[in-house]
N, C-alpha and C. Protein backbone atom coordinates (compact mmCIF):
# COMPACT_ATOMS: atom_id res chain seq x y z
N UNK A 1 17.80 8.11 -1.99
CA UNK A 1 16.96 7.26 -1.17
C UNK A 1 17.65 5.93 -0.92
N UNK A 2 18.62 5.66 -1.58
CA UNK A 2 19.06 4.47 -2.24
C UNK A 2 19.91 3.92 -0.90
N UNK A 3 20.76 5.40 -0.93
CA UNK A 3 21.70 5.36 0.35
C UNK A 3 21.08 6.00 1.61
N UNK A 4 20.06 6.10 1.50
CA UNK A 4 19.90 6.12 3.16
C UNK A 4 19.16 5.18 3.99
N UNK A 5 18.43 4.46 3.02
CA UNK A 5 17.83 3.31 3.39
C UNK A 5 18.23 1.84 2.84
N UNK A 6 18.81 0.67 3.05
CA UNK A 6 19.43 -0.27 2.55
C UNK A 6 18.90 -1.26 2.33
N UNK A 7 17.57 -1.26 2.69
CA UNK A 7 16.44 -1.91 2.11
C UNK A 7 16.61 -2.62 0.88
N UNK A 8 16.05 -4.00 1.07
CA UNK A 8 15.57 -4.72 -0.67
C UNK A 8 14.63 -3.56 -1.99
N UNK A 9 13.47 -3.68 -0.63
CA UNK A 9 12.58 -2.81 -1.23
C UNK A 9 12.42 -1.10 -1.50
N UNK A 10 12.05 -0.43 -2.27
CA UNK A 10 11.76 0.61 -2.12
C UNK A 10 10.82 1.16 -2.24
N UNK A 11 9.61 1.66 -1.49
CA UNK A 11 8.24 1.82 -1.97
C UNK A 11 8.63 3.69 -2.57
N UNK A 12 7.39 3.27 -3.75
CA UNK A 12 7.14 4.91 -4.39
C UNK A 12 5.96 5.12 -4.27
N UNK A 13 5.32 4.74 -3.64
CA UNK A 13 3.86 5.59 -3.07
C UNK A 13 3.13 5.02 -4.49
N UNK A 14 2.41 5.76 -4.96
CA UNK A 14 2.03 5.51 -6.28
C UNK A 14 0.36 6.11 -6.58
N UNK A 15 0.05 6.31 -5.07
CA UNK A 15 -1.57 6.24 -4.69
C UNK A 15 -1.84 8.14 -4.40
N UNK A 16 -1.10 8.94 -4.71
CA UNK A 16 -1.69 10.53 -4.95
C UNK A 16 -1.45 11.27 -6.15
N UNK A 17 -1.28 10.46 -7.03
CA UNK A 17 -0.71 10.63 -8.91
C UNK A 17 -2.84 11.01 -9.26
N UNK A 18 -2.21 12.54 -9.11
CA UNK A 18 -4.02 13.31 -9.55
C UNK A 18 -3.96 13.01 -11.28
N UNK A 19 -4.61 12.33 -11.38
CA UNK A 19 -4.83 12.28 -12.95
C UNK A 19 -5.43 12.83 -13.89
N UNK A 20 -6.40 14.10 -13.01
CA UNK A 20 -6.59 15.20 -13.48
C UNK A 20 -6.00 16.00 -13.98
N UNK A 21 -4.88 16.37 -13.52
CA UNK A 21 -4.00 17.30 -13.64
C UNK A 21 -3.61 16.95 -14.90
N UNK A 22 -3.16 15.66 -14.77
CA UNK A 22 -2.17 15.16 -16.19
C UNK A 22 -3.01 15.13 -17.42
N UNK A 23 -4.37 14.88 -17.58
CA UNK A 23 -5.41 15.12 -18.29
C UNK A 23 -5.44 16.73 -18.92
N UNK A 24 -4.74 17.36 -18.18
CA UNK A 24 -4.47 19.25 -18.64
C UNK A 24 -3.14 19.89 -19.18
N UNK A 25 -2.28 18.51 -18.75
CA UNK A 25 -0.79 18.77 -19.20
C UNK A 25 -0.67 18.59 -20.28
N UNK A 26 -0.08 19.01 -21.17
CA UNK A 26 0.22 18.91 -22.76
C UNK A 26 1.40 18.08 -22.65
N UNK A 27 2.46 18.09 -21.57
CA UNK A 27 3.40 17.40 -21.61
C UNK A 27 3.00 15.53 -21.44
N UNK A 28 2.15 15.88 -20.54
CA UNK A 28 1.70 14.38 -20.51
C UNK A 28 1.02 13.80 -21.25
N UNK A 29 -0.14 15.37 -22.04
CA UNK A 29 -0.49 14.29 -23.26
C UNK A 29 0.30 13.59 -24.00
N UNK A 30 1.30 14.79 -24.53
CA UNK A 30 2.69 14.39 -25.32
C UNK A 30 3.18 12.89 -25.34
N UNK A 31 3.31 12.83 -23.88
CA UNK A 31 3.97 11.28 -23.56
C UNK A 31 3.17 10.44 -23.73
N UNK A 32 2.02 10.59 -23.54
CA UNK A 32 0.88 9.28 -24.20
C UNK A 32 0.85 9.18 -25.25
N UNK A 33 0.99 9.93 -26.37
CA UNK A 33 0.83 9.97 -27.77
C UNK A 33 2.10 9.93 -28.45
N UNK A 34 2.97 10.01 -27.67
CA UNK A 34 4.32 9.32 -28.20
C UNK A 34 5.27 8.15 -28.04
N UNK A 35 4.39 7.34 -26.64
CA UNK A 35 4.43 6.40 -25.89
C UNK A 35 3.31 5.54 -26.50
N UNK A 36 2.53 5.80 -27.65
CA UNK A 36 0.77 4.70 -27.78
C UNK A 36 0.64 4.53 -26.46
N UNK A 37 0.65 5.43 -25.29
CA UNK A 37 -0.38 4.88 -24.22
C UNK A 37 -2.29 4.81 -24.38
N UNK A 38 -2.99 4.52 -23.43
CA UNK A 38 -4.25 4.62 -23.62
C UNK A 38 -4.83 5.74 -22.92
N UNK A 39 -4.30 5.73 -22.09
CA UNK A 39 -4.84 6.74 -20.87
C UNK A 39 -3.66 7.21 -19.93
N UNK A 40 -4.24 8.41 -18.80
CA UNK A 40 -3.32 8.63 -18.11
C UNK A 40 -3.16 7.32 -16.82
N UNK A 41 -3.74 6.53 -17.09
CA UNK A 41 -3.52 4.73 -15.96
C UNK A 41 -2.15 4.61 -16.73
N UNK A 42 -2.27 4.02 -17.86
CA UNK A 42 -1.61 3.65 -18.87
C UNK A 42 0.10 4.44 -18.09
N UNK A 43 -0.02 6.02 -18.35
CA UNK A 43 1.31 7.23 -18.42
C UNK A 43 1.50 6.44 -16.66
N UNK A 44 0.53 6.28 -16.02
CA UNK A 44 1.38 6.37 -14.47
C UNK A 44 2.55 4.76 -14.83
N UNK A 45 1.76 3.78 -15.34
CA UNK A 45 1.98 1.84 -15.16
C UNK A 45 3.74 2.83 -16.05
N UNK A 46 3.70 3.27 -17.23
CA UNK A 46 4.77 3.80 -17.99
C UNK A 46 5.76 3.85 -16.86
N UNK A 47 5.62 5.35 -16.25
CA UNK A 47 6.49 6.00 -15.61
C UNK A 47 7.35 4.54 -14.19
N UNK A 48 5.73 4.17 -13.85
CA UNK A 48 6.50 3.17 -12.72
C UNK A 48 7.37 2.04 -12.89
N UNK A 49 6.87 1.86 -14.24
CA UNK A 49 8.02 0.70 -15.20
C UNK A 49 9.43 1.40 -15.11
N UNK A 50 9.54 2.37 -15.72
CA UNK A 50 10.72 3.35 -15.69
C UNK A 50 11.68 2.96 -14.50
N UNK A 51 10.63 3.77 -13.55
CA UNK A 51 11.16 3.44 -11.95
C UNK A 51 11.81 2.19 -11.68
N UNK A 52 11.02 1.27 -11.54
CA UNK A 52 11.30 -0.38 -11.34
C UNK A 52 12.94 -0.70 -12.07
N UNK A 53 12.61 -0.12 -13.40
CA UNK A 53 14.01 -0.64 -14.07
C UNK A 53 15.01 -0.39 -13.65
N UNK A 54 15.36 1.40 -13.47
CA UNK A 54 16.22 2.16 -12.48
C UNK A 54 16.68 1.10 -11.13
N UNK A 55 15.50 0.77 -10.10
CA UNK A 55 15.91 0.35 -9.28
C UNK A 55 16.40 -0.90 -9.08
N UNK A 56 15.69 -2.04 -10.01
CA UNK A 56 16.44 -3.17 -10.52
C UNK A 56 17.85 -3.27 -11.11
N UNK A 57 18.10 -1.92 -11.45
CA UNK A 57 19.46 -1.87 -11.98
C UNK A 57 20.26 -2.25 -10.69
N UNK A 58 19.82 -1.39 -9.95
CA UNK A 58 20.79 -1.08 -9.03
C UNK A 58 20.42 -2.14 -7.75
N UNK A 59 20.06 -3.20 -7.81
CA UNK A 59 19.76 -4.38 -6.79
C UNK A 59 18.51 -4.15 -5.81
N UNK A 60 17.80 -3.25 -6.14
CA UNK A 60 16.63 -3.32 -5.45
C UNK A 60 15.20 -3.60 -6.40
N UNK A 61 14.04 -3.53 -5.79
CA UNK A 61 12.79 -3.75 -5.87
C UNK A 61 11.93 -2.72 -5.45
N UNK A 62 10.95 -3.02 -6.13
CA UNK A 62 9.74 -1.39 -6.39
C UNK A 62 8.49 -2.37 -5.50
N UNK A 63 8.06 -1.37 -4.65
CA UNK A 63 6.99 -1.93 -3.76
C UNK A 63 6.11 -0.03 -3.81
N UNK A 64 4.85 -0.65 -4.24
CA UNK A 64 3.52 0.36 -4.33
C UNK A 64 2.29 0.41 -3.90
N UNK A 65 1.73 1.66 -3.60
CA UNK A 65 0.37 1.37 -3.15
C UNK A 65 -0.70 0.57 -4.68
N UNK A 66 -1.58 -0.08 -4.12
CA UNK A 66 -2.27 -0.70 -5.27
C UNK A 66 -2.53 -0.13 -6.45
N UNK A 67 -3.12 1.50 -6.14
CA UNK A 67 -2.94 1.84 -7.17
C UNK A 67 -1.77 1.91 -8.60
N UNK A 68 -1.31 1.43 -8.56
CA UNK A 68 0.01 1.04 -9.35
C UNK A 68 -0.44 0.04 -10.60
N UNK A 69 -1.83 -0.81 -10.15
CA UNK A 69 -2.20 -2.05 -10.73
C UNK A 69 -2.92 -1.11 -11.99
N UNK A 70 -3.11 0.04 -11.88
CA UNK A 70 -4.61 0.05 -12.71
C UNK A 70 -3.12 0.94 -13.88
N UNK A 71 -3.63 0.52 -15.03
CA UNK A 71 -2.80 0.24 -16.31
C UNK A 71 -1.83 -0.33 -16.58
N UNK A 72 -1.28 -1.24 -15.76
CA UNK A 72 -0.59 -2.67 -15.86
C UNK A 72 0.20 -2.22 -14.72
N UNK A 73 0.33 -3.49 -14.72
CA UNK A 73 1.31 -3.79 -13.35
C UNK A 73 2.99 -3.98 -13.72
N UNK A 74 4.33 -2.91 -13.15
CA UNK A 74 5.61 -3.21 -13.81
C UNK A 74 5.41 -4.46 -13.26
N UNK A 75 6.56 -4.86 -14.57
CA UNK A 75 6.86 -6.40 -14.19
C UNK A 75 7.47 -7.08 -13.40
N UNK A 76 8.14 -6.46 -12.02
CA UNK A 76 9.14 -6.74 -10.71
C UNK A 76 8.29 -6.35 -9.92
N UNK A 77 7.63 -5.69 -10.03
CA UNK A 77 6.74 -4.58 -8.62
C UNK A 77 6.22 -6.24 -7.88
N UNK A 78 6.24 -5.50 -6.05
CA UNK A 78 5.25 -5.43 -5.23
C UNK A 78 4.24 -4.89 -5.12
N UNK A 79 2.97 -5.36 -4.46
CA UNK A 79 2.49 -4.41 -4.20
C UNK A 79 1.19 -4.12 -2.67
N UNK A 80 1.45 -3.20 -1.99
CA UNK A 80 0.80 -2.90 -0.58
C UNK A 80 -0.71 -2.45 -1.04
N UNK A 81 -1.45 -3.59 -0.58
CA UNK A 81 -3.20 -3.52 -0.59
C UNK A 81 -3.81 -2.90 0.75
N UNK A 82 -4.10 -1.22 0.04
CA UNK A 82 -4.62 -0.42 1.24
C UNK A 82 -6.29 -0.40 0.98
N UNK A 83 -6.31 -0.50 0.06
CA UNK A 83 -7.97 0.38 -0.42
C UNK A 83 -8.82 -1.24 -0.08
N UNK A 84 -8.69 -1.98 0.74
CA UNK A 84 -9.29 -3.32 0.76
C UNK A 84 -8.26 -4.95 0.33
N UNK A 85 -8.66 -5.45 0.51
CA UNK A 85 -7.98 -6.59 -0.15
C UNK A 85 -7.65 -7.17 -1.68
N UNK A 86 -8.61 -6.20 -2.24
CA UNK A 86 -8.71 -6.91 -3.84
C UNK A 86 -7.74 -6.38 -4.38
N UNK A 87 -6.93 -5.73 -4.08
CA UNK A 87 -5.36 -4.69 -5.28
C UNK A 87 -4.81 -5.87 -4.73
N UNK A 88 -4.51 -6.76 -3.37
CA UNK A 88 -3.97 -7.57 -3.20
C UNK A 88 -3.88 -9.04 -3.71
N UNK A 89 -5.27 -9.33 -3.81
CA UNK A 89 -5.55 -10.86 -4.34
C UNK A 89 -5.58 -10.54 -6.06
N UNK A 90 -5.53 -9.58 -6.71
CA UNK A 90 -5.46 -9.28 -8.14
C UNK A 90 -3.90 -9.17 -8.22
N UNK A 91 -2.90 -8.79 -7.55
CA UNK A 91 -1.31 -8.80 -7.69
C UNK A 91 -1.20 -10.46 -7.19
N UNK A 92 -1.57 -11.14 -6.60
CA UNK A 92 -1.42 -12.42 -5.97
C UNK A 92 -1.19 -12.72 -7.17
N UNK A 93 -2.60 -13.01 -7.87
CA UNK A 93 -2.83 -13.61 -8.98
C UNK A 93 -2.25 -13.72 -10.09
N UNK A 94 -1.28 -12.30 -9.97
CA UNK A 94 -0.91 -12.13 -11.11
C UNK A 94 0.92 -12.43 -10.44
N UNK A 95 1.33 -12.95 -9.90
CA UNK A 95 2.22 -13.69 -9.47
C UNK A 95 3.29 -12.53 -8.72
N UNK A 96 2.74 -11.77 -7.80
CA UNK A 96 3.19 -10.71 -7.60
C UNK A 96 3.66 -10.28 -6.02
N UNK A 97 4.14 -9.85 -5.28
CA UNK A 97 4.49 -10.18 -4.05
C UNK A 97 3.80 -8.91 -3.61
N UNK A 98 3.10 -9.42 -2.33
CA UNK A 98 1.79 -8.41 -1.96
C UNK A 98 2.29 -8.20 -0.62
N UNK A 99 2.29 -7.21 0.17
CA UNK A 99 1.93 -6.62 1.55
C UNK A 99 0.19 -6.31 1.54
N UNK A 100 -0.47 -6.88 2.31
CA UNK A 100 -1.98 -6.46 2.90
C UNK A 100 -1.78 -5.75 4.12
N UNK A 101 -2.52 -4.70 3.87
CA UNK A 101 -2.46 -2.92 4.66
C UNK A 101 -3.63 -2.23 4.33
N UNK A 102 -4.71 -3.14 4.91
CA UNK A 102 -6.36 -2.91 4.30
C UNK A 102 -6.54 -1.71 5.41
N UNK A 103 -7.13 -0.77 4.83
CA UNK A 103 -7.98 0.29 6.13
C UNK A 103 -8.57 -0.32 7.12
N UNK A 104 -9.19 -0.96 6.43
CA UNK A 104 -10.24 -1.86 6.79
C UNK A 104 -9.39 -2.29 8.65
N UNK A 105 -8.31 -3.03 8.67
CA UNK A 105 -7.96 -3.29 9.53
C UNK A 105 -6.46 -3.09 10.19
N UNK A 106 -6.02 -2.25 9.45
CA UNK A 106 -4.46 -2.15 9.51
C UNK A 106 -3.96 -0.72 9.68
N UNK A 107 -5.56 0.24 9.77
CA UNK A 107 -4.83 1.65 9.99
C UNK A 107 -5.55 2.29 11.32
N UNK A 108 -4.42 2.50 11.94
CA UNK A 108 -3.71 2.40 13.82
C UNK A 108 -4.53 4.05 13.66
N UNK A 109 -4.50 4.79 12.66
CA UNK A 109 -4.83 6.49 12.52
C UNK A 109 -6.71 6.46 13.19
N UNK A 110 -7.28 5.39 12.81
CA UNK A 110 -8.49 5.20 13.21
C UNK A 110 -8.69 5.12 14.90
N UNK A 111 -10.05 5.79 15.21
CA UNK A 111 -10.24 5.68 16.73
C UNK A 111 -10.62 3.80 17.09
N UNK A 112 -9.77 3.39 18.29
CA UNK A 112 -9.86 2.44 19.23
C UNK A 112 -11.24 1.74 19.73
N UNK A 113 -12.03 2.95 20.23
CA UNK A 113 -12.68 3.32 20.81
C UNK A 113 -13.74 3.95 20.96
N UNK A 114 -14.54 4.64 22.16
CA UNK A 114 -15.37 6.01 21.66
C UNK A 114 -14.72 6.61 21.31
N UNK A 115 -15.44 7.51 19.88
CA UNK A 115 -14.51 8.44 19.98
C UNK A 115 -14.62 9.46 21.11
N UNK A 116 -15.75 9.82 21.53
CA UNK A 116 -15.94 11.20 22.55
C UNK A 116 -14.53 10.80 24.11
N UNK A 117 -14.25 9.53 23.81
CA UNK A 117 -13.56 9.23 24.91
C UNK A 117 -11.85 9.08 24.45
N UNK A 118 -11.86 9.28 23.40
CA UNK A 118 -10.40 9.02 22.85
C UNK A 118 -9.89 10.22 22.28
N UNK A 119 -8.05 10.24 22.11
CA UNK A 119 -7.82 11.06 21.57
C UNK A 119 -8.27 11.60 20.55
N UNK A 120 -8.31 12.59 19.26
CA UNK A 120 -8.34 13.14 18.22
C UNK A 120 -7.33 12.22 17.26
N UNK A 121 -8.33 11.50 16.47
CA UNK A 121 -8.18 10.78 15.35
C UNK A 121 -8.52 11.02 13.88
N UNK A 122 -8.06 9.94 12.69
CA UNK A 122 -8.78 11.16 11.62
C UNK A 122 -9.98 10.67 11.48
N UNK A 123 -10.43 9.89 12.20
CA UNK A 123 -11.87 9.07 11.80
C UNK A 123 -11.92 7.78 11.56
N UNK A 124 -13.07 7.20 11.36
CA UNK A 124 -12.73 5.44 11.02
C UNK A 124 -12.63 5.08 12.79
N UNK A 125 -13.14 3.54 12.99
CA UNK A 125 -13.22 2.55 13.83
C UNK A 125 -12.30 1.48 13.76
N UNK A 126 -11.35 1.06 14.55
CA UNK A 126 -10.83 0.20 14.72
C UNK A 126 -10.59 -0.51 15.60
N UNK A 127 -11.32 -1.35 16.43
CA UNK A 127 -11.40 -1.36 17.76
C UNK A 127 -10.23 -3.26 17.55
N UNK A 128 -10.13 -3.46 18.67
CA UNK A 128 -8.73 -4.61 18.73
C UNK A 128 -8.79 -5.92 18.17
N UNK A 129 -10.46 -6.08 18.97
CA UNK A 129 -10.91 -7.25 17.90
C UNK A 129 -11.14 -7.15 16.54
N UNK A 130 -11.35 -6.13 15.70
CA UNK A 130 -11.46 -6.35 14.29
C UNK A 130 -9.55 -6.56 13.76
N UNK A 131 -8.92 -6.28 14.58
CA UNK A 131 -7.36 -6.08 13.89
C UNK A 131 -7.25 -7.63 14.39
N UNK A 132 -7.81 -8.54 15.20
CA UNK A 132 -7.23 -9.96 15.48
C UNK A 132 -8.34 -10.71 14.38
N UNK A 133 -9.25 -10.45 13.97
CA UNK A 133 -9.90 -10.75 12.95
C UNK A 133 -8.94 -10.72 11.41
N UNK A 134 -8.82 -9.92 11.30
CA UNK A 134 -7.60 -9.91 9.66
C UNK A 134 -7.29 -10.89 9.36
N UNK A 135 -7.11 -12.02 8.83
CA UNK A 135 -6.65 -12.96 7.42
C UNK A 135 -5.66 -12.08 6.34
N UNK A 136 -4.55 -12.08 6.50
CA UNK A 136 -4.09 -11.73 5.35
C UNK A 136 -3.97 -12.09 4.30
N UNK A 137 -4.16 -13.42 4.49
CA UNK A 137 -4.48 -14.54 3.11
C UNK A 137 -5.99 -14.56 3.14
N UNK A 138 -6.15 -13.97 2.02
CA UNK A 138 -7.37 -14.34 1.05
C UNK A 138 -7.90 -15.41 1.05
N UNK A 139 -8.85 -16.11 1.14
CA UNK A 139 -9.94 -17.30 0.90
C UNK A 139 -9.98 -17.23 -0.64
N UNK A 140 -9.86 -16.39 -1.79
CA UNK A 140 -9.86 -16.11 -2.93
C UNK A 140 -8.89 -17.03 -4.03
N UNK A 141 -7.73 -16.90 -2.96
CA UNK A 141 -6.50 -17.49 -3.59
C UNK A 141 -5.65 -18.95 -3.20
N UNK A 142 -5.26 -19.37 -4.26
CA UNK A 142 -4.98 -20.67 -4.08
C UNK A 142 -3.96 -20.54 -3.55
N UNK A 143 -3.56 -22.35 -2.76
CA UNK A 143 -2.28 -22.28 -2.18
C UNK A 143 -1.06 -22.14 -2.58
N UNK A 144 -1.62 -21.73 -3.82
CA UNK A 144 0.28 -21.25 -4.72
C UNK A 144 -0.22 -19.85 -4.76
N UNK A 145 -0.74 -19.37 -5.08
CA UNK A 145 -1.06 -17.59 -5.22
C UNK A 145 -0.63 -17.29 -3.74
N UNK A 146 -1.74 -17.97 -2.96
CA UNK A 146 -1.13 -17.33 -1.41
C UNK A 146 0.28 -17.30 -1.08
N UNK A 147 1.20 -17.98 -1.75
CA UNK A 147 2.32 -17.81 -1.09
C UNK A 147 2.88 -16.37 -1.66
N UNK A 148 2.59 -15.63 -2.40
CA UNK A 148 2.94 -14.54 -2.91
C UNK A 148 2.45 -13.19 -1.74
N UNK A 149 1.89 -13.62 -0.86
CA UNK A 149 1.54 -12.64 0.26
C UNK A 149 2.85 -12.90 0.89
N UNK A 150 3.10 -11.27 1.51
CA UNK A 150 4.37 -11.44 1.99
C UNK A 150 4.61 -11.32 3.47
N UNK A 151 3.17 -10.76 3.97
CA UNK A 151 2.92 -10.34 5.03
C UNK A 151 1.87 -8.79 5.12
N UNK A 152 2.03 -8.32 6.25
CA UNK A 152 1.13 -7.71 6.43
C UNK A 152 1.58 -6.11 7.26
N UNK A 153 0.79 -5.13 7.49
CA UNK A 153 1.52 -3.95 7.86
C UNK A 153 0.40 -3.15 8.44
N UNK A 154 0.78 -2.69 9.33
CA UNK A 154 0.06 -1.99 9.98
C UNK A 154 0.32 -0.36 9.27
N UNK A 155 -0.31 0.62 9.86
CA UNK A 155 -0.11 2.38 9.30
C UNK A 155 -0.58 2.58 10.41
N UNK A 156 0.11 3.76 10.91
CA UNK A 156 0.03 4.95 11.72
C UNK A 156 0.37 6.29 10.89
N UNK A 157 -0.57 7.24 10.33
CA UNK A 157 -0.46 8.27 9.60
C UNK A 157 -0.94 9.18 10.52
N UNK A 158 -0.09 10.18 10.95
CA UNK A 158 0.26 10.93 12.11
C UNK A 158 -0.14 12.71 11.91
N UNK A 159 -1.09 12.88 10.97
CA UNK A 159 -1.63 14.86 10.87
C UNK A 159 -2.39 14.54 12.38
N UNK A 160 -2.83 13.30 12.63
CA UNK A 160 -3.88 14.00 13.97
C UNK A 160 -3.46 13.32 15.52
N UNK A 161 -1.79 13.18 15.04
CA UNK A 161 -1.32 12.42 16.26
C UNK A 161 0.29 13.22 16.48
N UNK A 162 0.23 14.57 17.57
CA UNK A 162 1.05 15.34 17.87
C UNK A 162 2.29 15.26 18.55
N UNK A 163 1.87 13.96 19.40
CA UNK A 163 3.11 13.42 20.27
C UNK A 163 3.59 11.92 20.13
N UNK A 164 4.60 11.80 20.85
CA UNK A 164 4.97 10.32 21.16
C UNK A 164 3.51 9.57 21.69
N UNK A 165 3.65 10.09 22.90
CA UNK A 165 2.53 9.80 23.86
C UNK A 165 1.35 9.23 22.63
N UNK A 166 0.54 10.07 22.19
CA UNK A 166 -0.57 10.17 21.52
C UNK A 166 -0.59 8.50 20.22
N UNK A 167 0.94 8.29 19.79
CA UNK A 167 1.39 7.62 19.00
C UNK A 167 1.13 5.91 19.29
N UNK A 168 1.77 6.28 21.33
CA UNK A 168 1.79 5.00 21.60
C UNK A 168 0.35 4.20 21.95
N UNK A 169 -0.28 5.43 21.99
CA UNK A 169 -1.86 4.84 22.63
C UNK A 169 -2.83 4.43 21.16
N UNK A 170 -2.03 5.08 19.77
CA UNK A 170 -3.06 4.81 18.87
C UNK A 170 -2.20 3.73 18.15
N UNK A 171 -1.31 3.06 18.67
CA UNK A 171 -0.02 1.84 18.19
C UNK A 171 -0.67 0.38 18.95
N UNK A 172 -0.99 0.88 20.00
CA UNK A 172 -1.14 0.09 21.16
C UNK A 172 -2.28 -0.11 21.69
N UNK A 173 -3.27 -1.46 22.46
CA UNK A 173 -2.43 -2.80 22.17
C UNK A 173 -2.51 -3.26 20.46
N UNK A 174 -3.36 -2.51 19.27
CA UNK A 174 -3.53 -2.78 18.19
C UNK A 174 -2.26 -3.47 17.38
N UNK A 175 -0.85 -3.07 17.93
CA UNK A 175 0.34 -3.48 17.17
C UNK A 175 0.69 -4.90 17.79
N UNK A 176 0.32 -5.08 18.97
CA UNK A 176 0.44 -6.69 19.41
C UNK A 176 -0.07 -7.17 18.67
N UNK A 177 -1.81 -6.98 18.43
CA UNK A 177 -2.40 -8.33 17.63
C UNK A 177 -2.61 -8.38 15.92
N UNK A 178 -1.64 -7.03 15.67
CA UNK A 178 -0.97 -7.14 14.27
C UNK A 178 -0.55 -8.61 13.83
N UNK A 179 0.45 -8.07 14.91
CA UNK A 179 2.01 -9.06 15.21
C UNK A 179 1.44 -10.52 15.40
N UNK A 180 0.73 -10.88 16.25
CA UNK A 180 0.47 -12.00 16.30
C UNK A 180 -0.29 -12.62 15.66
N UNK A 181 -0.83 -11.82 14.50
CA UNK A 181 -1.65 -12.33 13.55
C UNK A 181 -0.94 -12.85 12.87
N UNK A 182 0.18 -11.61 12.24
CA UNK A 182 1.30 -11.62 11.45
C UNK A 182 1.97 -13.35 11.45
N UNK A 183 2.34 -13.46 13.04
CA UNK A 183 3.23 -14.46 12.93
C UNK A 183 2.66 -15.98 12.67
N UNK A 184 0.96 -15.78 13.20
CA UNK A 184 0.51 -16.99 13.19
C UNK A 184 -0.24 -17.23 11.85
């Protein structure tokens, strides 16, 4: 990954780790009970520490979905606030460099519009004015926490978007007033 992308950052997702599963694994119990973890929160914060170190070795940085926060946060991580703002203003806080990428207003996959009048979306409302509405800075956080926001990101997650075409109409005009939120 290292070499194909030259990026500072490297995101590892972090947000489809079924913790069910690992709750049935003997191997993962294993690692909790040979690790004193608490839980399987605990085995994921482990493993992503792991990660982080790896990539710190090698001159980069670990950037994650929020879920990453829940059994500690590695100690280099970023982290991208999808599930709302609070994975964001809780990494702020904790002196942490945040991307805000709330559903809420940052995912392009949501209908525009009517839906009966728009393409096939996966659901969810996002019409232009709620995306020029966004604050990526928190009211929560002080003017030293806020500077730990790094910016902001839009998503286009594409199972219900088949073409270019289809891409640019659910990008657009929503990615202008990203951007100009972004910049202002």
């Amino acid at each position: 990954v290292m070499e194909l992308f030259p990026s500072e950052f490297i995101h590892i997702g972090g947000d489809e780790a079924n913790k069910k599963e690992w709750k049935e694994c003997p191997d993962c119990q294993k690692r909790i009970r040979d690790e004193g973890l608490a839980d399987e929160h605990e085995l994921q914060s482990y493993f992503i520490t792991r990660i982080e170190k790896f990539l710190n070795q090698n001159g980069r940085q670990l950037i994650g979905w929020d879920e990453i926060l829940e059994g500690g946060l590695a100690p280099n991580a970023a982290v991208m606030s999808w599930r709302g703002t609070q994975g964001g203003i809780e990494a702020a806080k904790q002196h942490h460099p945040v991307v805000m990428s709330p559903t809420s207003h940052c995912y392009f996959d949501y209908y525009q519009g009517k839906p009966e009048l728009e393409p096939l979306a996966i659901g969810g409302f996002l019409p232009l004015q709620k995306v020029y509405s966004f604050n990526p800075i928190p009211e929560e956080l002080s003017s030293e926490e806020s500077k730990f926001i790094l910016g902001v990101q839009a998503n286009l997650w594409t199972e219900f978007v088949p073409t270019p075409e289809h891409a640019d109409y659910m990008m657009f005009p929503r990615l202008c007033a990203i951007a100009e939120l972004a910049w202002t």
